[in-house]
PDB file of N, CA and C in Angstrom:
ATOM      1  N   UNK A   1       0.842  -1.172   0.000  1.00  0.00           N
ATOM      2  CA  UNK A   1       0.000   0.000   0.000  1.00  0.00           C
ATOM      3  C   UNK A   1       0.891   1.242   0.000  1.00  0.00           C
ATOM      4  N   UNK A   2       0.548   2.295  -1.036  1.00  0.00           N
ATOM      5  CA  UNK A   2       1.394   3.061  -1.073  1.00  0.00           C
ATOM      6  C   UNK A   2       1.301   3.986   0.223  1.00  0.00           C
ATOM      7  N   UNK A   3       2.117   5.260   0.369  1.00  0.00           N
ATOM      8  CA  UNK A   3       2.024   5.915   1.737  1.00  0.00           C
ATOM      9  C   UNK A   3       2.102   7.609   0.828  1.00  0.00           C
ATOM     10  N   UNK A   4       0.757   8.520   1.737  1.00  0.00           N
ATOM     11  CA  UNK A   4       1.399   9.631   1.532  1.00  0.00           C
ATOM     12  C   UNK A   4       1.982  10.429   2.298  1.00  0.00           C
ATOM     13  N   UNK A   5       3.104  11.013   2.168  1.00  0.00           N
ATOM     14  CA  UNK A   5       4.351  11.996   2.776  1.00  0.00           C
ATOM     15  C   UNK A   5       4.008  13.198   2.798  1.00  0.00           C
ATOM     16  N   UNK A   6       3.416  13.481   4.235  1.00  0.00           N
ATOM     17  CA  UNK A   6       3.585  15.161   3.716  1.00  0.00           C
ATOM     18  C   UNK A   6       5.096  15.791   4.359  1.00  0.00           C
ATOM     19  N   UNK A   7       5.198  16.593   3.452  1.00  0.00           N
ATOM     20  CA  UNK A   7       6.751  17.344   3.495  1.00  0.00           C
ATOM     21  C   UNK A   7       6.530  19.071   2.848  1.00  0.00           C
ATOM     22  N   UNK A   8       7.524  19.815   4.009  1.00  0.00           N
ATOM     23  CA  UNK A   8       7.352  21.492   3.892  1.00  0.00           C
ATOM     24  C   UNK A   8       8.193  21.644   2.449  1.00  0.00           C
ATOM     25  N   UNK A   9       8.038  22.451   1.362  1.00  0.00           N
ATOM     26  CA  UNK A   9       8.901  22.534   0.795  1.00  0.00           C
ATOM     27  C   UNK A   9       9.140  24.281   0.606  1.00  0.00           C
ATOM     28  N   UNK A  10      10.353  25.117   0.263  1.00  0.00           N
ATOM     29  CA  UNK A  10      10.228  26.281   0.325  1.00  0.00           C
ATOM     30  C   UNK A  10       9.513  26.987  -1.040  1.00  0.00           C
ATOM     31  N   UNK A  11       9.020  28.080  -0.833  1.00  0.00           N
ATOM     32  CA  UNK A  11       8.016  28.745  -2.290  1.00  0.00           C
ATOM     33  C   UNK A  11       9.053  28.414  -3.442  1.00  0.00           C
ATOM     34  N   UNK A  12      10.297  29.156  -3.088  1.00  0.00           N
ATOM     35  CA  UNK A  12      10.817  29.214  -5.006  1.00  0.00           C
ATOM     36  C   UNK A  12      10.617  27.645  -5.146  1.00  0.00           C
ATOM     37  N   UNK A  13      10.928  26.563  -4.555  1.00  0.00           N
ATOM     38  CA  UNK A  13      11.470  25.088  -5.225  1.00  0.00           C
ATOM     39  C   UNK A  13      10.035  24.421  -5.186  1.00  0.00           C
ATOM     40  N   UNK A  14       8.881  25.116  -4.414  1.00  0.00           N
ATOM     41  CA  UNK A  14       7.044  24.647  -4.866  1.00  0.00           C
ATOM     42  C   UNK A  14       7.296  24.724  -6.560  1.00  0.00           C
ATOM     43  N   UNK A  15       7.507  26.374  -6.471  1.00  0.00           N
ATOM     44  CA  UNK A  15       6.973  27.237  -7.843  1.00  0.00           C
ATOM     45  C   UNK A  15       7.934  26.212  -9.200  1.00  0.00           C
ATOM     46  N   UNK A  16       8.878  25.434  -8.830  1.00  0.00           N
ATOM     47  CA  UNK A  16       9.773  24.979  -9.610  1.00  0.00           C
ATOM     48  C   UNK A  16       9.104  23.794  -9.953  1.00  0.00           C
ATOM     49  N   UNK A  17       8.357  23.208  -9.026  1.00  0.00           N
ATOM     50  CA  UNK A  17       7.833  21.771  -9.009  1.00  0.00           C
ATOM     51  C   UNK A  17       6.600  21.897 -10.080  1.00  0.00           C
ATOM     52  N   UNK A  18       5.748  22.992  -9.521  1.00  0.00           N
ATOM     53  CA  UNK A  18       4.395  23.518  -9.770  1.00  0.00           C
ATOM     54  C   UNK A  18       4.556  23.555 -11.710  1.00  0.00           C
ATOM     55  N   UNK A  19       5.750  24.382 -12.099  1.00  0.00           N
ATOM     56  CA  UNK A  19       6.065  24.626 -13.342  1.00  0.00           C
ATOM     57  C   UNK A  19       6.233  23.318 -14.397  1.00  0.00           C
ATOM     58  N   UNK A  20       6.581  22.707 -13.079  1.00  0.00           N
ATOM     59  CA  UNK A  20       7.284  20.862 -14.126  1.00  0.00           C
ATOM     60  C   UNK A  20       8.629  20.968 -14.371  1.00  0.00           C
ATOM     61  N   UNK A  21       9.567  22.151 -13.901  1.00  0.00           N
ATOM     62  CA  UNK A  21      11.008  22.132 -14.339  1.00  0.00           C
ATOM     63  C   UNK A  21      11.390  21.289 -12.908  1.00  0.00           C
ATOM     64  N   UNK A  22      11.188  21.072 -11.780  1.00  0.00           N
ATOM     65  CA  UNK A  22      12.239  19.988 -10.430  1.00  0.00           C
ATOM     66  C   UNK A  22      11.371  19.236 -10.297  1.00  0.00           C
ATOM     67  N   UNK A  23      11.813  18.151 -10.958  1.00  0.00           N
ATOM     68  CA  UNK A  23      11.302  16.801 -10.790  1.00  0.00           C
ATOM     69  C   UNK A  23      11.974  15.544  -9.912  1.00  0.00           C
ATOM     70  N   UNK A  24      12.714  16.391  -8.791  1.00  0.00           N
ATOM     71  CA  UNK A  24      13.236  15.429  -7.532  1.00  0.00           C
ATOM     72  C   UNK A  24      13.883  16.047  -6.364  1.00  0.00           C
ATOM     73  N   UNK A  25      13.838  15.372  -5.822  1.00  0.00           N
ATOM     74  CA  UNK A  25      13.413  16.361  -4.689  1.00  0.00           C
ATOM     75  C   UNK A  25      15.118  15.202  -3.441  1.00  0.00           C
ATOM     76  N   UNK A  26      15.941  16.239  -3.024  1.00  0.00           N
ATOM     77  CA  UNK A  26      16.679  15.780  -2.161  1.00  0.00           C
ATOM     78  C   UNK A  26      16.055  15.493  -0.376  1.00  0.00           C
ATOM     79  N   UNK A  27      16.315  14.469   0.512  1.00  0.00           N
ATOM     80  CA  UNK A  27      15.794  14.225   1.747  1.00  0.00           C
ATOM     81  C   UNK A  27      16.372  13.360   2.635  1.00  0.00           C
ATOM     82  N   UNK A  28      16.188  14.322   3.539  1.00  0.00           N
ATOM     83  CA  UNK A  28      16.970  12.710   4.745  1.00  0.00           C
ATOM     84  C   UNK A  28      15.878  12.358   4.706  1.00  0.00           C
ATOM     85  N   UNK A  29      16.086  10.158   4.895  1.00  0.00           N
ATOM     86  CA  UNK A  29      15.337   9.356   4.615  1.00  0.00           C
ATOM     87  C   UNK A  29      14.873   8.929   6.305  1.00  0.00           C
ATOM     88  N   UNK A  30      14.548   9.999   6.815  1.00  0.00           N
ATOM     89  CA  UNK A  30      13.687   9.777   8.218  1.00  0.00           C
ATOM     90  C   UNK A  30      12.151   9.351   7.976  1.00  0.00           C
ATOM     91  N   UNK A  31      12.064   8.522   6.602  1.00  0.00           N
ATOM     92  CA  UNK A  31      10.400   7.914   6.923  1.00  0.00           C
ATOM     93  C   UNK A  31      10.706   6.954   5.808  1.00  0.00           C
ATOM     94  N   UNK A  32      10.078   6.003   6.125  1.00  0.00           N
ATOM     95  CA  UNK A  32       9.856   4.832   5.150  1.00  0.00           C
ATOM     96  C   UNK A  32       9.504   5.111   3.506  1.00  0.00           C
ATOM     97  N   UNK A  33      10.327   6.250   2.566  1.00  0.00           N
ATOM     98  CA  UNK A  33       9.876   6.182   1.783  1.00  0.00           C
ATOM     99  C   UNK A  33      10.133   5.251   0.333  1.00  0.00           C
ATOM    100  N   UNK A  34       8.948   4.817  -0.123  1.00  0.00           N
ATOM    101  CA  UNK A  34       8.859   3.785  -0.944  1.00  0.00           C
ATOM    102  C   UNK A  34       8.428   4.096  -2.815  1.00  0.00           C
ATOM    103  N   UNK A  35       9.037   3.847  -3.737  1.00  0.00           N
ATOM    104  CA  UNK A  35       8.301   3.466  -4.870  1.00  0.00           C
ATOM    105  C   UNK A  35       7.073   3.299  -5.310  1.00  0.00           C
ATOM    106  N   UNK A  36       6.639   4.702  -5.469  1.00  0.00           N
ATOM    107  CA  UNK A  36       4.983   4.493  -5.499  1.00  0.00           C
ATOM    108  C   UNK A  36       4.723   5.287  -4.768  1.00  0.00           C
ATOM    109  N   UNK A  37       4.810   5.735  -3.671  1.00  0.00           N
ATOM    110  CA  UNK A  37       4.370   6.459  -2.696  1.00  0.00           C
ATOM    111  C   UNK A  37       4.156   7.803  -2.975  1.00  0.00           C
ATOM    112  N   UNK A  38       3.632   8.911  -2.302  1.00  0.00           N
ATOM    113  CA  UNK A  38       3.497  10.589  -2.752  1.00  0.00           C
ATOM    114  C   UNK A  38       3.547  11.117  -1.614  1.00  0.00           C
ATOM    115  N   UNK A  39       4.043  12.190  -2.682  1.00  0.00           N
ATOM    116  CA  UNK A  39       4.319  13.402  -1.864  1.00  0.00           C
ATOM    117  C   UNK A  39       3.432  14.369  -1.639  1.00  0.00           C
ATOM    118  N   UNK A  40       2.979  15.001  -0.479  1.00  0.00           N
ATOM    119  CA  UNK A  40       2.405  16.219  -0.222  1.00  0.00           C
ATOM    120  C   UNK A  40       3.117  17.144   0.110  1.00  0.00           C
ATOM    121  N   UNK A  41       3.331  17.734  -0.699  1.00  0.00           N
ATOM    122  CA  UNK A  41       4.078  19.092  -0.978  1.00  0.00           C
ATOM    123  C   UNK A  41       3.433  20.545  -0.762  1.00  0.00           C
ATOM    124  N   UNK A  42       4.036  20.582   0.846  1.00  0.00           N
ATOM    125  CA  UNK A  42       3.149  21.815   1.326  1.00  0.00           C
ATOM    126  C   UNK A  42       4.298  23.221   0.775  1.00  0.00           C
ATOM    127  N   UNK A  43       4.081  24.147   0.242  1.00  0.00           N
ATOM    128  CA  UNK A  43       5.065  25.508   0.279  1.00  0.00           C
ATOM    129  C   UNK A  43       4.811  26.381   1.497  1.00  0.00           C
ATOM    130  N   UNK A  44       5.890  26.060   1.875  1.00  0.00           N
ATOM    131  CA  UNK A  44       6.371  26.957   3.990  1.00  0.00           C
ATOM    132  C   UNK A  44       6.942  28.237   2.763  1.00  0.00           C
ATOM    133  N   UNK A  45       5.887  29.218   3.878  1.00  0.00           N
ATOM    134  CA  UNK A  45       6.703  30.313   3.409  1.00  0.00           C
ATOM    135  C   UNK A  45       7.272  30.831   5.090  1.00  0.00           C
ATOM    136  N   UNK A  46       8.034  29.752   5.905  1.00  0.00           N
ATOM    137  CA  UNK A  46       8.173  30.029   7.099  1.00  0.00           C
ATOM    138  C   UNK A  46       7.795  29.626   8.250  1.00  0.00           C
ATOM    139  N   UNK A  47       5.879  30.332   8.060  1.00  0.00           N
ATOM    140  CA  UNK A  47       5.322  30.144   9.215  1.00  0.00           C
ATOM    141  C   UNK A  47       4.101  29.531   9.006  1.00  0.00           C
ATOM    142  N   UNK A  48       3.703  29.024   7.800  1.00  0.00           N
ATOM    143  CA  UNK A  48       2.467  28.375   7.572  1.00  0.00           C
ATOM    144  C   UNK A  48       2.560  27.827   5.746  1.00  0.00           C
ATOM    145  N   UNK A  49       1.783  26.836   5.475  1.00  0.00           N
ATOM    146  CA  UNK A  49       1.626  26.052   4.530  1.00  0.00           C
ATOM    147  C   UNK A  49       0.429  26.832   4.084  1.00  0.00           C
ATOM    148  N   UNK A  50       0.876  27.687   2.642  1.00  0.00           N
ATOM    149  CA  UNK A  50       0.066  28.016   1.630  1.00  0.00           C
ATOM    150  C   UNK A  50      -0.817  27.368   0.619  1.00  0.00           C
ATOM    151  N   UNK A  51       0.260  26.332  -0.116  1.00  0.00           N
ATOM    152  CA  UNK A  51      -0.456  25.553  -1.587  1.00  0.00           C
ATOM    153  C   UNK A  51       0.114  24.510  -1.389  1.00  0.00           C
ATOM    154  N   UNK A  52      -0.796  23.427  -1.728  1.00  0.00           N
ATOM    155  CA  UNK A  52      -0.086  22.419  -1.431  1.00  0.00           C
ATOM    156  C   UNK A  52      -0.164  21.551  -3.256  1.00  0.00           C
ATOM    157  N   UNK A  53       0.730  20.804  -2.940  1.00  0.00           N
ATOM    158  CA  UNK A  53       0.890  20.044  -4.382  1.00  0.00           C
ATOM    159  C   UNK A  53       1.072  18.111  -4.021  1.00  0.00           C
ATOM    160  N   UNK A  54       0.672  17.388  -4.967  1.00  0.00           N
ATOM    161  CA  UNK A  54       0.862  15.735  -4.679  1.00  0.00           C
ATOM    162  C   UNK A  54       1.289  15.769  -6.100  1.00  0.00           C
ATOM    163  N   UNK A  55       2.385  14.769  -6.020  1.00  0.00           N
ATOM    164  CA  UNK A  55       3.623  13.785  -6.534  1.00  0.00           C
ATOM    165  C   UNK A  55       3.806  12.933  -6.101  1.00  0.00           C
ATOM    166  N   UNK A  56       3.972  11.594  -7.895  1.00  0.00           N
ATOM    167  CA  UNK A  56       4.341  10.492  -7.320  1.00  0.00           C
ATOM    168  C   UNK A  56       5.880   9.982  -7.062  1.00  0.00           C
ATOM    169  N   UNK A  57       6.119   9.173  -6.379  1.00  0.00           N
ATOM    170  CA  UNK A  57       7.496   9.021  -6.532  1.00  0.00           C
ATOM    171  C   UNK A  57       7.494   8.268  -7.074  1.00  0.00           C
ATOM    172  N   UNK A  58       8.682   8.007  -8.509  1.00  0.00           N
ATOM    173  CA  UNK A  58       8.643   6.975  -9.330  1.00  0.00           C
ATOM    174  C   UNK A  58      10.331   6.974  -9.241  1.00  0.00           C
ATOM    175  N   UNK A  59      11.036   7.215  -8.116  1.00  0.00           N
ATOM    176  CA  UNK A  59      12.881   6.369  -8.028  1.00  0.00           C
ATOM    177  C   UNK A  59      13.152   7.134  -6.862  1.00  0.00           C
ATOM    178  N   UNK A  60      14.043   6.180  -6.096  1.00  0.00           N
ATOM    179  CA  UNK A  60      14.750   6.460  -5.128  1.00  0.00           C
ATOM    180  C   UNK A  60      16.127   5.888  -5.375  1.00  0.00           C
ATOM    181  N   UNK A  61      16.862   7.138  -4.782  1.00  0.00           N
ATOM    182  CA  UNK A  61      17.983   7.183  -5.246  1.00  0.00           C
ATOM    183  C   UNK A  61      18.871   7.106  -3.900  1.00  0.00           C
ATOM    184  N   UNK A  62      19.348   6.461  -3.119  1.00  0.00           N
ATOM    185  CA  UNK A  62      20.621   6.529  -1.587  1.00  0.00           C
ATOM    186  C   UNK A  62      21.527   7.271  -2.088  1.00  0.00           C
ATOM    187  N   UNK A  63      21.806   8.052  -1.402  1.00  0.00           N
ATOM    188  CA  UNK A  63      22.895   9.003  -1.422  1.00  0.00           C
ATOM    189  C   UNK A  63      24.654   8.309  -0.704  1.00  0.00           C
ATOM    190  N   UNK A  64      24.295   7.606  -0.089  1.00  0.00           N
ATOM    191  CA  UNK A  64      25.547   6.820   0.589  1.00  0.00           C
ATOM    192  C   UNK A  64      26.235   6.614  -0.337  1.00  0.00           C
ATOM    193  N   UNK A  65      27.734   6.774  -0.428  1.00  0.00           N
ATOM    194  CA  UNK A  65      28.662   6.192  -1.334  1.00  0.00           C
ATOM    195  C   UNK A  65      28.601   7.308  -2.324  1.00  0.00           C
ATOM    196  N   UNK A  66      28.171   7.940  -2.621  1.00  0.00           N
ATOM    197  CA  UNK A  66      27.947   9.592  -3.299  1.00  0.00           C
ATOM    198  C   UNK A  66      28.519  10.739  -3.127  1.00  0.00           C
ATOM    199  N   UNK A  67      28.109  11.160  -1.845  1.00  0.00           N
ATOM    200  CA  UNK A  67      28.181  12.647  -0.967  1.00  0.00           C
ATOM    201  C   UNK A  67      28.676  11.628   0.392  1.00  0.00           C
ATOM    202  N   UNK A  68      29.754  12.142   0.684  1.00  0.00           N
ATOM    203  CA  UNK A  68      30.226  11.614   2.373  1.00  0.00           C
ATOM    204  C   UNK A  68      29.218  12.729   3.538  1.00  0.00           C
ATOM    205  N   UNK A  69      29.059  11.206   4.369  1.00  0.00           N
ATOM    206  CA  UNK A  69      27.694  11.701   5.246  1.00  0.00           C
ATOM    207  C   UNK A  69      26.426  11.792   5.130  1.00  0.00           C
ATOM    208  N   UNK A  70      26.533  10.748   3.495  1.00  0.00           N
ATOM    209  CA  UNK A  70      25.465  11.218   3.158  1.00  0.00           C
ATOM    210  C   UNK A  70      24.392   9.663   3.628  1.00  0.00           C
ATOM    211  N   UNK A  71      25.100   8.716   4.390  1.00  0.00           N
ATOM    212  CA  UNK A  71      23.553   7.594   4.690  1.00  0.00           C
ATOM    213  C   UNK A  71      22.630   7.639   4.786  1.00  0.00           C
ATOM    214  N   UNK A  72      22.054   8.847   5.428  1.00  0.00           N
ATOM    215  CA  UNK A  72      20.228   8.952   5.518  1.00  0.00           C
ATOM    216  C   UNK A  72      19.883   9.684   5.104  1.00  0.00           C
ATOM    217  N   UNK A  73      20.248   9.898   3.596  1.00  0.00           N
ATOM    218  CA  UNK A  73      19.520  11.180   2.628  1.00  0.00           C
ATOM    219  C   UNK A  73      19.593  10.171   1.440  1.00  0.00           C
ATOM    220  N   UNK A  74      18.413  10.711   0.307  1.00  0.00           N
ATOM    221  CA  UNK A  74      17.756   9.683  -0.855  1.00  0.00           C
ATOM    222  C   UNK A  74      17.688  11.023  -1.323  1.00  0.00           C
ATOM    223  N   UNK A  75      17.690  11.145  -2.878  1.00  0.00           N
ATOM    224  CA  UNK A  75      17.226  11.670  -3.618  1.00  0.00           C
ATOM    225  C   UNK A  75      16.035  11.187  -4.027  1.00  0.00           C
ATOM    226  N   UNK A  76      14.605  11.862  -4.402  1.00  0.00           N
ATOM    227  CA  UNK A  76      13.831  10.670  -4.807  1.00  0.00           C
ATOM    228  C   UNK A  76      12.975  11.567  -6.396  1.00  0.00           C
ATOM    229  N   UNK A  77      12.999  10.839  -7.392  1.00  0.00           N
ATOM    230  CA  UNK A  77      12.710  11.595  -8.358  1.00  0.00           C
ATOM    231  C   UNK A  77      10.866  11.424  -8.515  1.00  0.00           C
ATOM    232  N   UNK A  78      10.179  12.243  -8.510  1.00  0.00           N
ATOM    233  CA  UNK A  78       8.881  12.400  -8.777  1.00  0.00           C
ATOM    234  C   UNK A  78       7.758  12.696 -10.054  1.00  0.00           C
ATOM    235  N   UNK A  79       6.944  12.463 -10.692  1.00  0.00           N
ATOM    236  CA  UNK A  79       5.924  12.969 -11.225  1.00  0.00           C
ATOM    237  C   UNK A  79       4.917  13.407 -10.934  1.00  0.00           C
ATOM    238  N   UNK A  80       3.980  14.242 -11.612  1.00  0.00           N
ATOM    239  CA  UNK A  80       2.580  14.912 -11.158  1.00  0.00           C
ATOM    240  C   UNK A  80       1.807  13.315 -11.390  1.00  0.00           C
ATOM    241  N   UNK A  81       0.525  13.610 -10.458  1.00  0.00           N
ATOM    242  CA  UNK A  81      -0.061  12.091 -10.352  1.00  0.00           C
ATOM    243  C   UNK A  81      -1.079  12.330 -11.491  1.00  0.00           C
ATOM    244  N   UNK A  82      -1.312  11.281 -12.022  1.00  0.00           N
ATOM    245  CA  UNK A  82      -2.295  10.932 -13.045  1.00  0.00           C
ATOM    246  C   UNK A  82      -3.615  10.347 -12.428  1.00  0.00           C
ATOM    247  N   UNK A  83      -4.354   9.977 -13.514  1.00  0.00           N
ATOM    248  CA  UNK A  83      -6.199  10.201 -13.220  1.00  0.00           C
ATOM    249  C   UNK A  83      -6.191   8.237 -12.604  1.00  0.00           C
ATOM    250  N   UNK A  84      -5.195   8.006 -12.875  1.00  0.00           N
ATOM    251  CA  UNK A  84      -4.935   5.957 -12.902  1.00  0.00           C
ATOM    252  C   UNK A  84      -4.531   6.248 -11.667  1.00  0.00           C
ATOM    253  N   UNK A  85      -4.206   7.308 -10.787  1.00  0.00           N
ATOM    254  CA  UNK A  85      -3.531   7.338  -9.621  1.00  0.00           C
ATOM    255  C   UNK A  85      -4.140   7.386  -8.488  1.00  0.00           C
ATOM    256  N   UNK A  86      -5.346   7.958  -8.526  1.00  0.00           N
ATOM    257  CA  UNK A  86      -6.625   8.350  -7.670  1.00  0.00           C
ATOM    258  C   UNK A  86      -6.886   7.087  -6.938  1.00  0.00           C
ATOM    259  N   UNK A  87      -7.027   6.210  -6.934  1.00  0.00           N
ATOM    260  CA  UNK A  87      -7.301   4.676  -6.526  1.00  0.00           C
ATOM    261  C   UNK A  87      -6.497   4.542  -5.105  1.00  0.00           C
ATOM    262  N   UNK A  88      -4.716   4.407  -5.936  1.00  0.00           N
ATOM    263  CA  UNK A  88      -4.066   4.161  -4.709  1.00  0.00           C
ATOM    264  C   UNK A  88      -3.883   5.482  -4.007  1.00  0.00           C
ATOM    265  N   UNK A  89      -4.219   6.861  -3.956  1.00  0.00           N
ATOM    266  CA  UNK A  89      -4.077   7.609  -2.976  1.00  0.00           C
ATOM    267  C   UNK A  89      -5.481   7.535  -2.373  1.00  0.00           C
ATOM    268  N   UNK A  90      -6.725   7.008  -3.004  1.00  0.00           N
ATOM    269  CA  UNK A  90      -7.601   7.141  -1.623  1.00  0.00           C
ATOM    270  C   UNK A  90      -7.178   6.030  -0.528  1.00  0.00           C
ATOM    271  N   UNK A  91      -6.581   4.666  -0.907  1.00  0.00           N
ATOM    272  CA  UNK A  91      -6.145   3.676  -0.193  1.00  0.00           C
ATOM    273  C   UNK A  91      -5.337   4.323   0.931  1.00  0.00           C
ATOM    274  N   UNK A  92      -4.074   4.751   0.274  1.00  0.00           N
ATOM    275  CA  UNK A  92      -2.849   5.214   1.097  1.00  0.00           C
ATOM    276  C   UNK A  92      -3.180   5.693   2.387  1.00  0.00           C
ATOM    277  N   UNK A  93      -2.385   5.418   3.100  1.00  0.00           N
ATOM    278  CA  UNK A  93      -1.799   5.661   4.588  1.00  0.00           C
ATOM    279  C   UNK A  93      -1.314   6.755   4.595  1.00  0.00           C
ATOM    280  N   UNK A  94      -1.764   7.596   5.307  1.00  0.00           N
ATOM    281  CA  UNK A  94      -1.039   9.320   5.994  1.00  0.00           C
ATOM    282  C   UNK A  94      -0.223   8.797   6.428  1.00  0.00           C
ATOM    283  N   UNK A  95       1.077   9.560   6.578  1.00  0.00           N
ATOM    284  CA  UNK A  95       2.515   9.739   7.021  1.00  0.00           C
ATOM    285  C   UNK A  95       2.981  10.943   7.233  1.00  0.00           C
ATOM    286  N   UNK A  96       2.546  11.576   8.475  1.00  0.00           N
ATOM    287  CA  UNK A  96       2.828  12.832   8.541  1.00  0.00           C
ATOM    288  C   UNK A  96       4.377  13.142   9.766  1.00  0.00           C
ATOM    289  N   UNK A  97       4.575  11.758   9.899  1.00  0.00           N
ATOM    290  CA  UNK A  97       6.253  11.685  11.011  1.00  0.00           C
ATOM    291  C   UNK A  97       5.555  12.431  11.994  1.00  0.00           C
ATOM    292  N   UNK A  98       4.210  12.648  12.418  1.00  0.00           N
ATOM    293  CA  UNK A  98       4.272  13.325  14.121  1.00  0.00           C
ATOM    294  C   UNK A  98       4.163  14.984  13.844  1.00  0.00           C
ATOM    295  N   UNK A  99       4.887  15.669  12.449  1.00  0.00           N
ATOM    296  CA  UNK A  99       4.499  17.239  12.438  1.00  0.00           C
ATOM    297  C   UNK A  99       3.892  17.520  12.075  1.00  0.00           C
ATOM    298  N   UNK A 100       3.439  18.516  12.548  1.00  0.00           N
ATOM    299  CA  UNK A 100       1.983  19.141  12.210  1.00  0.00           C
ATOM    300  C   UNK A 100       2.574  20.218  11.142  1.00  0.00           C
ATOM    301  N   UNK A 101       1.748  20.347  10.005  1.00  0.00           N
ATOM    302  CA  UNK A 101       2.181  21.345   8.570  1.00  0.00           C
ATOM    303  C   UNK A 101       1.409  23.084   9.387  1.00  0.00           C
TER     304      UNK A 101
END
């Protein structure tokens, strides 16, 4: 079952996502994230979550052996979700790690 992630992201790198030009997103891997799974992509402008955006993740990438220091950070590359996608995000499991957006 896939899982959705919500995660703060800052306005310029929303507005980058939003456009379709950053299609991956760097992270320490402090949550079980999996192949398939999405992202909720809140834009922090600081002090509160404006717009939010969902992406799927379609690769994860470990950073270990890459960037030194880098063991618990993944790159994970994403797409905008499609209409075939709706299914497994009503299924999916919230994953919000405990913070509140």
């Amino acid at each position: 079952m896939a899982t959705v992630h919500q995660l703060k992201i800052k306005t310029e790198y929303f507005h980058e996502v939003k456009q379709g030009r950053k299609k991956a997103e760097l992270r320490k891997a402090d949550r079980d994230f999996s192949l398939g799974d999405f992202l909720q992509l809140c834009e922090w402008n600081g002090y509160r979550c404006d717009r939010v955006l969902l992406v799927k993740v379609t690769h994860i990438l470990p950073v270990a052996g890459f960037i030194p220091g880098g063991d618990d950070w993944v790159v994970m590359s994403f797409t905008p979700i499609m209409e075939t996608d709706i299914d497994a995000i009503i299924s999916a499991k919230l994953n919000d790690a405990g913070e509140s957006l």
